[in-house]
N, C-alpha and C. Protein backbone atom coordinates (compact mmCIF):
# COMPACT_ATOMS: atom_id res chain seq x y z
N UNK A 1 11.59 6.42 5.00
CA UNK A 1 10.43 7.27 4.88
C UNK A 1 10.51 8.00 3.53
N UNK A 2 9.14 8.01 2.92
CA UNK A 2 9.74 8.26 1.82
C UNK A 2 8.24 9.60 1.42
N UNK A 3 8.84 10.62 0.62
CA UNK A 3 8.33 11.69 0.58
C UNK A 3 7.40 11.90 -0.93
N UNK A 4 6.40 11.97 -1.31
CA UNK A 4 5.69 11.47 -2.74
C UNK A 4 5.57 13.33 -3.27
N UNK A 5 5.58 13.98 -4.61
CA UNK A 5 5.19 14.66 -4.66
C UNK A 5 3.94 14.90 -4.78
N UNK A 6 3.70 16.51 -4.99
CA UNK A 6 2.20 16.78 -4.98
C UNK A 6 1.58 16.53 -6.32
N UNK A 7 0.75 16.40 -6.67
CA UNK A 7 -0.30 16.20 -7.81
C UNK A 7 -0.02 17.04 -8.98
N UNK A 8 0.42 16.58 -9.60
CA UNK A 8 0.80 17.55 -11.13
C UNK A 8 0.39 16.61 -12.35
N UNK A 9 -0.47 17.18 -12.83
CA UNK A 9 -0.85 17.10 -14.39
C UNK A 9 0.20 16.57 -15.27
N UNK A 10 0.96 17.83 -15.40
CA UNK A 10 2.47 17.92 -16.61
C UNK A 10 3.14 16.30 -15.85
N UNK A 11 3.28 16.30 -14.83
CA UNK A 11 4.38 15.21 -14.45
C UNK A 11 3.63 13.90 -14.76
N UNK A 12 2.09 13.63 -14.61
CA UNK A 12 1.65 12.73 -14.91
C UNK A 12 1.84 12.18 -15.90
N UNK A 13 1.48 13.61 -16.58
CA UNK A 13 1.61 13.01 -18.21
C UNK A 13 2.81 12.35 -18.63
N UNK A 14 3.95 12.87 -18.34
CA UNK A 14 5.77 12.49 -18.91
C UNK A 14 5.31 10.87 -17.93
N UNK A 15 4.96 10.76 -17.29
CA UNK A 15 4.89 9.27 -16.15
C UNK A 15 4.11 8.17 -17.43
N UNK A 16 3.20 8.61 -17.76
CA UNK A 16 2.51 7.91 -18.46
C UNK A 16 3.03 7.76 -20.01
N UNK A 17 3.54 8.55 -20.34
CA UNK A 17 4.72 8.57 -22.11
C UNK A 17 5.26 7.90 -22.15
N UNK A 18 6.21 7.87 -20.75
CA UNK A 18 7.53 7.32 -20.14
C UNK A 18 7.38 5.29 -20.49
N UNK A 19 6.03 5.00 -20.14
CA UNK A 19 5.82 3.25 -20.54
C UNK A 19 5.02 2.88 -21.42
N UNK A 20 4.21 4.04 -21.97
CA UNK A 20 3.40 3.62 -23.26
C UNK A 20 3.79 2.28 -24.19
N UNK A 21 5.32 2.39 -24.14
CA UNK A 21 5.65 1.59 -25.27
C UNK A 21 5.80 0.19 -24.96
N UNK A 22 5.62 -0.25 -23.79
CA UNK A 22 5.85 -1.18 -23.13
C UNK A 22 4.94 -2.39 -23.23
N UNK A 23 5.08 -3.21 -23.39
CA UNK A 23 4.13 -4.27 -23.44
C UNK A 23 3.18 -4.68 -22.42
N UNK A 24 2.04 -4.62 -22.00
CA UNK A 24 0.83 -4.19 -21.48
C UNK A 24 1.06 -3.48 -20.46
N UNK A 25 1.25 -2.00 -20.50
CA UNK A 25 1.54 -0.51 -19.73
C UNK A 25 0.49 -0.43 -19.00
N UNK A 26 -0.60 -0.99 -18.85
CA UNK A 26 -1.13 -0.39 -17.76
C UNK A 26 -0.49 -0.32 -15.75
N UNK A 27 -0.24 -1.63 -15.80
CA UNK A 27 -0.01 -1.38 -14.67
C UNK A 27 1.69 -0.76 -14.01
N UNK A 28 2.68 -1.22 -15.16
CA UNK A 28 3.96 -0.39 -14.89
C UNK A 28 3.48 0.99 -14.63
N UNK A 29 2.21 1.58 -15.64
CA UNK A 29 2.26 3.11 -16.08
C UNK A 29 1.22 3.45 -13.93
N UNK A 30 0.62 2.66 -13.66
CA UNK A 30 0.21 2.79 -12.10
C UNK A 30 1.13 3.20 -10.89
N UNK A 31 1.62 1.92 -11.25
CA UNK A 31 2.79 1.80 -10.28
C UNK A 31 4.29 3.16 -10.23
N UNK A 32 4.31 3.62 -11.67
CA UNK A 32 4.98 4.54 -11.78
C UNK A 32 4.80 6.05 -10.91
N UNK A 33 2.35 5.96 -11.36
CA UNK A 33 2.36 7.05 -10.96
C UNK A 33 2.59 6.97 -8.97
N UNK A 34 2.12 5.77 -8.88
CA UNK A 34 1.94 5.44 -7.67
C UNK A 34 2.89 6.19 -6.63
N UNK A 35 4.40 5.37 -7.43
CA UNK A 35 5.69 5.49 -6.64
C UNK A 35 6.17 7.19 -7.10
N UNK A 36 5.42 7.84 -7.50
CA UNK A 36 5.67 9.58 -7.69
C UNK A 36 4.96 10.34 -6.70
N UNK A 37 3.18 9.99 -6.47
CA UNK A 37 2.75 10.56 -5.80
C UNK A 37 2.10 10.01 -4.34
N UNK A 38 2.51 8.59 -4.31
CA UNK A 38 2.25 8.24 -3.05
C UNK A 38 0.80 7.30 -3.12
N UNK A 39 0.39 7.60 -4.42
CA UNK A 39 -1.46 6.69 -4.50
C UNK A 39 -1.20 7.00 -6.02
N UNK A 40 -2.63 6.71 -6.06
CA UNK A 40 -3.45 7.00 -7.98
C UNK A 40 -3.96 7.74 -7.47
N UNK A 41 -3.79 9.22 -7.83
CA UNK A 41 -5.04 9.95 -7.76
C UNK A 41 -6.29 9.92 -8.85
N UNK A 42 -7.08 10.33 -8.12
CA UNK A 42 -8.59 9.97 -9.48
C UNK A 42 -8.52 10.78 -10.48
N UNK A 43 -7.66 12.20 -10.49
CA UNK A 43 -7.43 13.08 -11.54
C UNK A 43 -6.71 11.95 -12.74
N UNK A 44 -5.75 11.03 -12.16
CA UNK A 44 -4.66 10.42 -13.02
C UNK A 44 -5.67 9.45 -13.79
N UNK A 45 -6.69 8.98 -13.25
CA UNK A 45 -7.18 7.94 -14.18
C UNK A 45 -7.95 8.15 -15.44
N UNK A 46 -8.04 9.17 -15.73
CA UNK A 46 -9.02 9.69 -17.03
C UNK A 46 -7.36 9.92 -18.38
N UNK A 47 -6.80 10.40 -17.18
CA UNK A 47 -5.39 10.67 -17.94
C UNK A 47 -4.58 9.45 -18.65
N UNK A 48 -4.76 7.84 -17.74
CA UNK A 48 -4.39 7.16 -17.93
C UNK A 48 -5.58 6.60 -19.14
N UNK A 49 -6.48 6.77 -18.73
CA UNK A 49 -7.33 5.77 -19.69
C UNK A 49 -7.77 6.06 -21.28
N UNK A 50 -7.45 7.40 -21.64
CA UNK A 50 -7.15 8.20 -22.52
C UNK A 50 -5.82 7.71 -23.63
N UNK A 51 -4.85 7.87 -22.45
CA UNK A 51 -3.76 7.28 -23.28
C UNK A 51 -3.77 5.41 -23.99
N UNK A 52 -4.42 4.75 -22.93
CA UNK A 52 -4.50 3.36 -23.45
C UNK A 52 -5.40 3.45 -23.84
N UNK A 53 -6.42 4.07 -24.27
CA UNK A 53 -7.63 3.90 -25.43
C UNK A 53 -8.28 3.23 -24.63
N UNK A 54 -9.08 3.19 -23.40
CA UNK A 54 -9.85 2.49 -22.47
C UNK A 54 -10.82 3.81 -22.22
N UNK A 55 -12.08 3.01 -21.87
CA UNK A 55 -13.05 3.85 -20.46
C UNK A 55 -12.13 4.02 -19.05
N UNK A 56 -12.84 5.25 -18.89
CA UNK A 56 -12.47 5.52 -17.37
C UNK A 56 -13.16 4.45 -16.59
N UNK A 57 -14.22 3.89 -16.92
CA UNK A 57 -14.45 2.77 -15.75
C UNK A 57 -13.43 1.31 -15.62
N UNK A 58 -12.94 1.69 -17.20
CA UNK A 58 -12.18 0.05 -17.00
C UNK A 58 -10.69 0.33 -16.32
N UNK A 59 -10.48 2.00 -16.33
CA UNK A 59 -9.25 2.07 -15.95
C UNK A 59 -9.69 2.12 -14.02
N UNK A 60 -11.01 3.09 -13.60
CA UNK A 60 -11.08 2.71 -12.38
C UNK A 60 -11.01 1.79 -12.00
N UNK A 61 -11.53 0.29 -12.69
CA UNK A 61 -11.93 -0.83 -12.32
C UNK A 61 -10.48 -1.87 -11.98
N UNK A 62 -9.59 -1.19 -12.66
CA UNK A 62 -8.48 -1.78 -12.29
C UNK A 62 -7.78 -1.08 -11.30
N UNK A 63 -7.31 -0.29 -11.01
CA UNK A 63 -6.99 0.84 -9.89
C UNK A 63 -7.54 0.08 -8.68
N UNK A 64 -8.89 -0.05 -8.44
CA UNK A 64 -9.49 -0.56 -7.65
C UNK A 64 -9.70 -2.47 -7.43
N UNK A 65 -9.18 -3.00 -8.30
CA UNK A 65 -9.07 -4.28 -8.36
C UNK A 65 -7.97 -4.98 -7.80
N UNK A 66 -6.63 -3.95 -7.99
CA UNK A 66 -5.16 -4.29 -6.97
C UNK A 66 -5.30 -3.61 -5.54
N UNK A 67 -4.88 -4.50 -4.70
CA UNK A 67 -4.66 -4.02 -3.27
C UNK A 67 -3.47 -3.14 -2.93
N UNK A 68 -2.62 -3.12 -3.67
CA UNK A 68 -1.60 -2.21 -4.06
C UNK A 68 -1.67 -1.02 -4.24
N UNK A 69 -2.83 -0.83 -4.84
CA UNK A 69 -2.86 0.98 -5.30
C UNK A 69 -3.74 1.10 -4.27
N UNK A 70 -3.16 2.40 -3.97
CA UNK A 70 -3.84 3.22 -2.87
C UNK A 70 -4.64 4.58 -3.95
N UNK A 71 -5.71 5.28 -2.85
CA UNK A 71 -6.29 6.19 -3.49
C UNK A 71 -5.79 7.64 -2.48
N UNK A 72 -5.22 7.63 -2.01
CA UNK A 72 -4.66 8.64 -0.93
C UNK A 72 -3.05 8.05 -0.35
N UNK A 73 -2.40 8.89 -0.38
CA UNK A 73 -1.08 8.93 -0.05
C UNK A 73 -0.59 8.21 1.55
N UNK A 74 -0.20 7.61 1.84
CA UNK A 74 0.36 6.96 2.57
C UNK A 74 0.76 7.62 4.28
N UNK A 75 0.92 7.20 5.56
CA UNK A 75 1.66 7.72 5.83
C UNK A 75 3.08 7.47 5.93
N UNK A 76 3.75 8.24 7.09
CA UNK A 76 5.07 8.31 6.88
C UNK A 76 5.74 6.92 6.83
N UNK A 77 4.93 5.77 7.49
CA UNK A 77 5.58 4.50 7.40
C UNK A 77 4.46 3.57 7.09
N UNK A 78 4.93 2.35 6.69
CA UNK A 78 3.51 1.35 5.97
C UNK A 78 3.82 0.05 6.64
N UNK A 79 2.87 -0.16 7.33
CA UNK A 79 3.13 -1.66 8.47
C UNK A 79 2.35 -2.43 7.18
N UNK A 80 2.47 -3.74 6.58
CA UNK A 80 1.46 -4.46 5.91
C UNK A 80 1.67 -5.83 6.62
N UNK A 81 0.31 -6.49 7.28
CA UNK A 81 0.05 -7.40 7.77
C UNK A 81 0.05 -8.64 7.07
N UNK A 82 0.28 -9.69 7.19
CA UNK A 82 0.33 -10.87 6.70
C UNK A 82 -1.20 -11.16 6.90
N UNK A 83 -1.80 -11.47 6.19
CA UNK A 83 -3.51 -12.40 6.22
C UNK A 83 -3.24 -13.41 5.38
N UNK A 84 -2.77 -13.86 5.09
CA UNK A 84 -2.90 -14.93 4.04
C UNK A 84 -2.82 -16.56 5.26
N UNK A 85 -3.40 -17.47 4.99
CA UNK A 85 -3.69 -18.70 5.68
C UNK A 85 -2.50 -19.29 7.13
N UNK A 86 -1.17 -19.22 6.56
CA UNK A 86 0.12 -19.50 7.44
C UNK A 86 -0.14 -18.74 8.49
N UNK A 87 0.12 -17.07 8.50
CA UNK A 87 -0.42 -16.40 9.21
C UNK A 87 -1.59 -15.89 10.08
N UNK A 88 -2.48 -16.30 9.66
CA UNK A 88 -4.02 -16.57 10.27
C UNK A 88 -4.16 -17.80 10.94
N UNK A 89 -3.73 -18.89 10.46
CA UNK A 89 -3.66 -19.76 11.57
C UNK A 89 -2.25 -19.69 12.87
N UNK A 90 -1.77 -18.92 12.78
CA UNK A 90 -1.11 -18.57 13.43
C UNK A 90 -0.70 -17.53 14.57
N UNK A 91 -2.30 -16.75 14.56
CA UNK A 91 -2.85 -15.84 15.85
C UNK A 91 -2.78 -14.57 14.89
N UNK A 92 -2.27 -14.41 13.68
CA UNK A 92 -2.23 -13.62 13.08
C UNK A 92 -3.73 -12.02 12.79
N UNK A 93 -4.53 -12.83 12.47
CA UNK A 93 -5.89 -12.09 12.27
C UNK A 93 -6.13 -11.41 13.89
N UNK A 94 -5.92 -12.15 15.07
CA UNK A 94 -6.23 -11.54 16.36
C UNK A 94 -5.09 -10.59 16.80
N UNK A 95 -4.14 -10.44 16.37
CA UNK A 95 -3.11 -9.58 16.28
C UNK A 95 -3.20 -8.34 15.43
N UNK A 96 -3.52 -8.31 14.19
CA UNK A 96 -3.84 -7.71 13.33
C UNK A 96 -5.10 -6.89 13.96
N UNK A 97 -6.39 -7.83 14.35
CA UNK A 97 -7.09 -6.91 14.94
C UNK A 97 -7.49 -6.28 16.34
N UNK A 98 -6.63 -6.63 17.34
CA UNK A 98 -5.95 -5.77 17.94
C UNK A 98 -4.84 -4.81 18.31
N UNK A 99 -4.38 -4.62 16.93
CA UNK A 99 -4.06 -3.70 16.76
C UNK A 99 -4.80 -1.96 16.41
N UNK A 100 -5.16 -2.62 14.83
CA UNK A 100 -6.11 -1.83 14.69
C UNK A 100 -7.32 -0.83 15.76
N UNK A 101 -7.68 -1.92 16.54
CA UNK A 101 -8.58 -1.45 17.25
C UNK A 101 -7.95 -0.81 18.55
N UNK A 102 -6.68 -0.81 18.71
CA UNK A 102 -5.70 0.03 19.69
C UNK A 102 -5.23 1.31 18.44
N UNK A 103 -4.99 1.52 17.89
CA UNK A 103 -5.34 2.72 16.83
C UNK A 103 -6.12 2.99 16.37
N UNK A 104 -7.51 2.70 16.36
CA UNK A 104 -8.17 3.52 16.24
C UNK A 104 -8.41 3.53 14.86
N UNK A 105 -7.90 3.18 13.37
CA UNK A 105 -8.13 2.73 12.73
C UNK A 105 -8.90 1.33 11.91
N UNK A 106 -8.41 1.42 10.80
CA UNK A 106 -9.20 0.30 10.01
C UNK A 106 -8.15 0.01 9.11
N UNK A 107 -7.94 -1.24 8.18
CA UNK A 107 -7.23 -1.43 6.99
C UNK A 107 -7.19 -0.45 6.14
N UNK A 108 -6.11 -0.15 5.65
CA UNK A 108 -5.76 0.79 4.53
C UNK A 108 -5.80 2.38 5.05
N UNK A 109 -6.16 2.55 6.26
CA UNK A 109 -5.97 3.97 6.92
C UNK A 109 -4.89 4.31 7.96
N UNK A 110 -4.53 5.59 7.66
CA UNK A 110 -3.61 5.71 8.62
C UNK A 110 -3.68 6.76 10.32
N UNK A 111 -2.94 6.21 11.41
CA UNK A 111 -3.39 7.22 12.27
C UNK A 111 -2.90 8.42 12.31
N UNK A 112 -3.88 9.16 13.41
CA UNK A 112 -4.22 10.50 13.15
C UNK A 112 -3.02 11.59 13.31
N UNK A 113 -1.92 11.32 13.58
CA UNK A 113 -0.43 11.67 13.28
C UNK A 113 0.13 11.51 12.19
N UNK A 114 -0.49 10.76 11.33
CA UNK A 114 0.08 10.66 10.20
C UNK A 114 1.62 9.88 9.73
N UNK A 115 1.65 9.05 11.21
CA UNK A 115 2.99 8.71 10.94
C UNK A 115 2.89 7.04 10.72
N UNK A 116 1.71 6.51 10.70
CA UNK A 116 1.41 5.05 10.15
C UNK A 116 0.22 4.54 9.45
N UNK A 117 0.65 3.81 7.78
CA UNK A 117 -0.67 3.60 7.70
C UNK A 117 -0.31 2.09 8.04
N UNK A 118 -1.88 1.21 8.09
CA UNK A 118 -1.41 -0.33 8.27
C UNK A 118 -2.82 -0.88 7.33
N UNK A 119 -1.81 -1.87 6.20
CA UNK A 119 -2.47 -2.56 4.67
C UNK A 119 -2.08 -3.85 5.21
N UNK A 120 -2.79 -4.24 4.49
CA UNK A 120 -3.09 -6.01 4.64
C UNK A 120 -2.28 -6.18 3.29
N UNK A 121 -1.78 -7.42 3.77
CA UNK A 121 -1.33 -8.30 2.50
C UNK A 121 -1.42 -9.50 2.21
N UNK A 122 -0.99 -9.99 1.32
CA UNK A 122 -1.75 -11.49 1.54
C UNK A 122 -0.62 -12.89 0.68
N UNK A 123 0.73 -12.44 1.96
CA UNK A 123 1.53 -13.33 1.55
C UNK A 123 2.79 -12.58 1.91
N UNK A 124 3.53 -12.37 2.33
CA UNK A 124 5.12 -12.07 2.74
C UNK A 124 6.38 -13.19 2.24
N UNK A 125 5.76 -14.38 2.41
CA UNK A 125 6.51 -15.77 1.85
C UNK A 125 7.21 -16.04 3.15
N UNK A 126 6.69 -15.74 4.45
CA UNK A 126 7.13 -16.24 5.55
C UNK A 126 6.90 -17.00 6.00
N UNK A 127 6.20 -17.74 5.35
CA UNK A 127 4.92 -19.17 6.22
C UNK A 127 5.65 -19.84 7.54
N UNK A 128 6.95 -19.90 7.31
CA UNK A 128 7.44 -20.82 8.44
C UNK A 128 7.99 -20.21 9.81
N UNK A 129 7.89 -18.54 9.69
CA UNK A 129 8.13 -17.74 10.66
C UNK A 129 6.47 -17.14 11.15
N UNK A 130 5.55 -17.62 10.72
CA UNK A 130 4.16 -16.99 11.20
C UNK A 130 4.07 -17.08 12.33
N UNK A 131 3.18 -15.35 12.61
CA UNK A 131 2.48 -14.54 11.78
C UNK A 131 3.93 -13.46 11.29
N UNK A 132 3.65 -12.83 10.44
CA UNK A 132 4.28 -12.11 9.35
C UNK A 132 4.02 -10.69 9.19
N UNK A 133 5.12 -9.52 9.15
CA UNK A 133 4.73 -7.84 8.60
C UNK A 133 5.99 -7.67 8.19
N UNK A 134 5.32 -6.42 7.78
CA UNK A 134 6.33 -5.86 6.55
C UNK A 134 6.91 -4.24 7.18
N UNK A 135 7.15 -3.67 7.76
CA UNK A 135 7.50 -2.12 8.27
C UNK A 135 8.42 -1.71 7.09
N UNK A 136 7.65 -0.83 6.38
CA UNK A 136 8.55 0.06 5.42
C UNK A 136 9.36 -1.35 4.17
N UNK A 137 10.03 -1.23 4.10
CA UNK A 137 10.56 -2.46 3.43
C UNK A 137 11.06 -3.93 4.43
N UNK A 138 11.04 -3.54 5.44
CA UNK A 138 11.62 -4.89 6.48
C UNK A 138 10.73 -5.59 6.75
N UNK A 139 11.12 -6.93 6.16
CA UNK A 139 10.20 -8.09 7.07
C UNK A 139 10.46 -8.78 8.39
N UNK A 140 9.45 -8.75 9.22
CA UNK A 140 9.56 -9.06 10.43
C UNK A 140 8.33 -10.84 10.60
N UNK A 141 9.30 -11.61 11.40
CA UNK A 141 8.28 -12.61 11.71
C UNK A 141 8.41 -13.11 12.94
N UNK A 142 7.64 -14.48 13.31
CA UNK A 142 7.18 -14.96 14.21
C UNK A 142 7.03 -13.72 15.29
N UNK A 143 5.71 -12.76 14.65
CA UNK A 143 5.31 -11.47 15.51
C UNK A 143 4.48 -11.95 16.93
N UNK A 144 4.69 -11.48 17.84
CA UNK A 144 4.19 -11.65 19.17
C UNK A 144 3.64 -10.03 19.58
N UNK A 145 2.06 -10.06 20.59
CA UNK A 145 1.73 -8.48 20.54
C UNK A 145 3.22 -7.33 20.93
N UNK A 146 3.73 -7.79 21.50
CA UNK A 146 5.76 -6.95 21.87
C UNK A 146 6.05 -6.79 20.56
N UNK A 147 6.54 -7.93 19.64
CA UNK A 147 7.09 -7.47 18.38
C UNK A 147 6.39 -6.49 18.04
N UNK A 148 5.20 -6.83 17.49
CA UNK A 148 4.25 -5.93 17.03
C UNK A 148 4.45 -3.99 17.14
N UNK A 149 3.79 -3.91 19.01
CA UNK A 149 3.93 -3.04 19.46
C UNK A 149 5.03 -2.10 19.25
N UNK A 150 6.55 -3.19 19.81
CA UNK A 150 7.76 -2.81 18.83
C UNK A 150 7.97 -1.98 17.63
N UNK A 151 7.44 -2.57 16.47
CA UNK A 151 7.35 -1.92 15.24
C UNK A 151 6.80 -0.44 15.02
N UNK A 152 5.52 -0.69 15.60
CA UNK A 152 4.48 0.45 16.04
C UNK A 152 5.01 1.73 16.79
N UNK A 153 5.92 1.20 17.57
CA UNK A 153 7.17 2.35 18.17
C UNK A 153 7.67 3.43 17.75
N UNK A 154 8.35 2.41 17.23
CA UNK A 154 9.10 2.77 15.79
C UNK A 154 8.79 3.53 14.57
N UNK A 155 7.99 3.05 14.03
CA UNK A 155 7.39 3.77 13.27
C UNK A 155 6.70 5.24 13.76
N UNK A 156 6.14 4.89 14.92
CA UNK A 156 5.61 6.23 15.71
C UNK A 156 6.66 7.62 16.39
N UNK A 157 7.94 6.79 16.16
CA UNK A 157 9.12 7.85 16.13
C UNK A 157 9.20 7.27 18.17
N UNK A 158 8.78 7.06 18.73
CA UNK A 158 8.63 6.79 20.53
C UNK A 158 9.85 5.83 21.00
C-alpha cells in the first residue's frame, strides 16, 4: 500500500528539472509526477507543458491518451483486470463485469471505502493462465469468481 503525497507546486517543479535532460522527458517527467502524487494532477500539466515548450492541450492530450495516468489518486490497493483477447475469451470480460457491478463501481474508480480502485489493462503476458489480474504488484491467474472475490478480500482488509 502505498501512500502518494499531497499536491505541491515546489515539489513538482524539482520532479520535472529532475528529467528535463533526458531524451524525450515527457513521459518519464509523468510517471515521476505520477509515482509522487498518486495521478497527474491538472495543476501539473500547465507546469509540465511550459517546461517542454508545448500547449497545455498537447500536454493534456497526452496525460489523457495513456491508460496509465490517472487524474485522481488511487485507492489503497489497485486490482487491474486483464481485457486484452486471451483473457476475454476466457470468461474474463463477464468476470470483470461482475465484479464491478457487485461494487458498485465502474473502470478506473474506486469503492466507497477507499480501499480499492479496479483499472483495466490490456495485457499482463499471462495468456496461458487466462483470465488474468494484477493486485497491487502481484499477478494472479487462471481467475475463477473465488479467486477473484479472494483478492477483493484482501484488498478490502476482510
Amino acid at each position: 500500500m502505498t501512500r502518494y503525497a499531497p499536491w505541491n507546486e515546489g515539489r513538482a517543479s524539482e520532479i520535472i528539472s529532475a528529467h528535463l535532460a533526458e531524451e524525450g522527458p515527457a513521459l518519464p517527467i509523468l510517471h515521476a509526477l505520477q509515482e509522487e502524487f498518486g495521478c497527474i494532477p491538472r495543476e501539473a500539466e500547465p507546469l509540465v507543458a511550459h517546461a517542454l515548450n508545448i500547449t497545455r492541450a498537447e500536454m493534456h492530450g497526452v496525460v489523457t491518451f495513456y491508460h496509465e495516468f490517472r487524474a485522481h489518486p488511487p485507492g489503497r490497493h489497485v486490482l487491474r483486470l486483464c481485457r486484452a483477447e486471451a483473457c476475454q475469451s476466457m470468461g474474463g470480460e463477464r468476470l470483470a463485469a461482475s465484479l464491478l457491478d457487485r461494487l458498485g463501481i465502474d473502470w478506473g474508480e474506486t469503492t466507497a471505502d477507499g480501499a480499492l480502485t479496479v483499472e483495466p489493462v490490456f495485457c499482463l503476458g499471462l495468456c496461458a493462465t487466462a483470465p488474468s489480474a494484477m493486485l497491487d504488484e502481484r499477478v494472479k491467474g487462471r481467475l475463477t469468481p473465488a479467486k477473484l472475490d479472494h483478492l477483493v478480500a484482501e484488498a478490502r482488509g476482510a
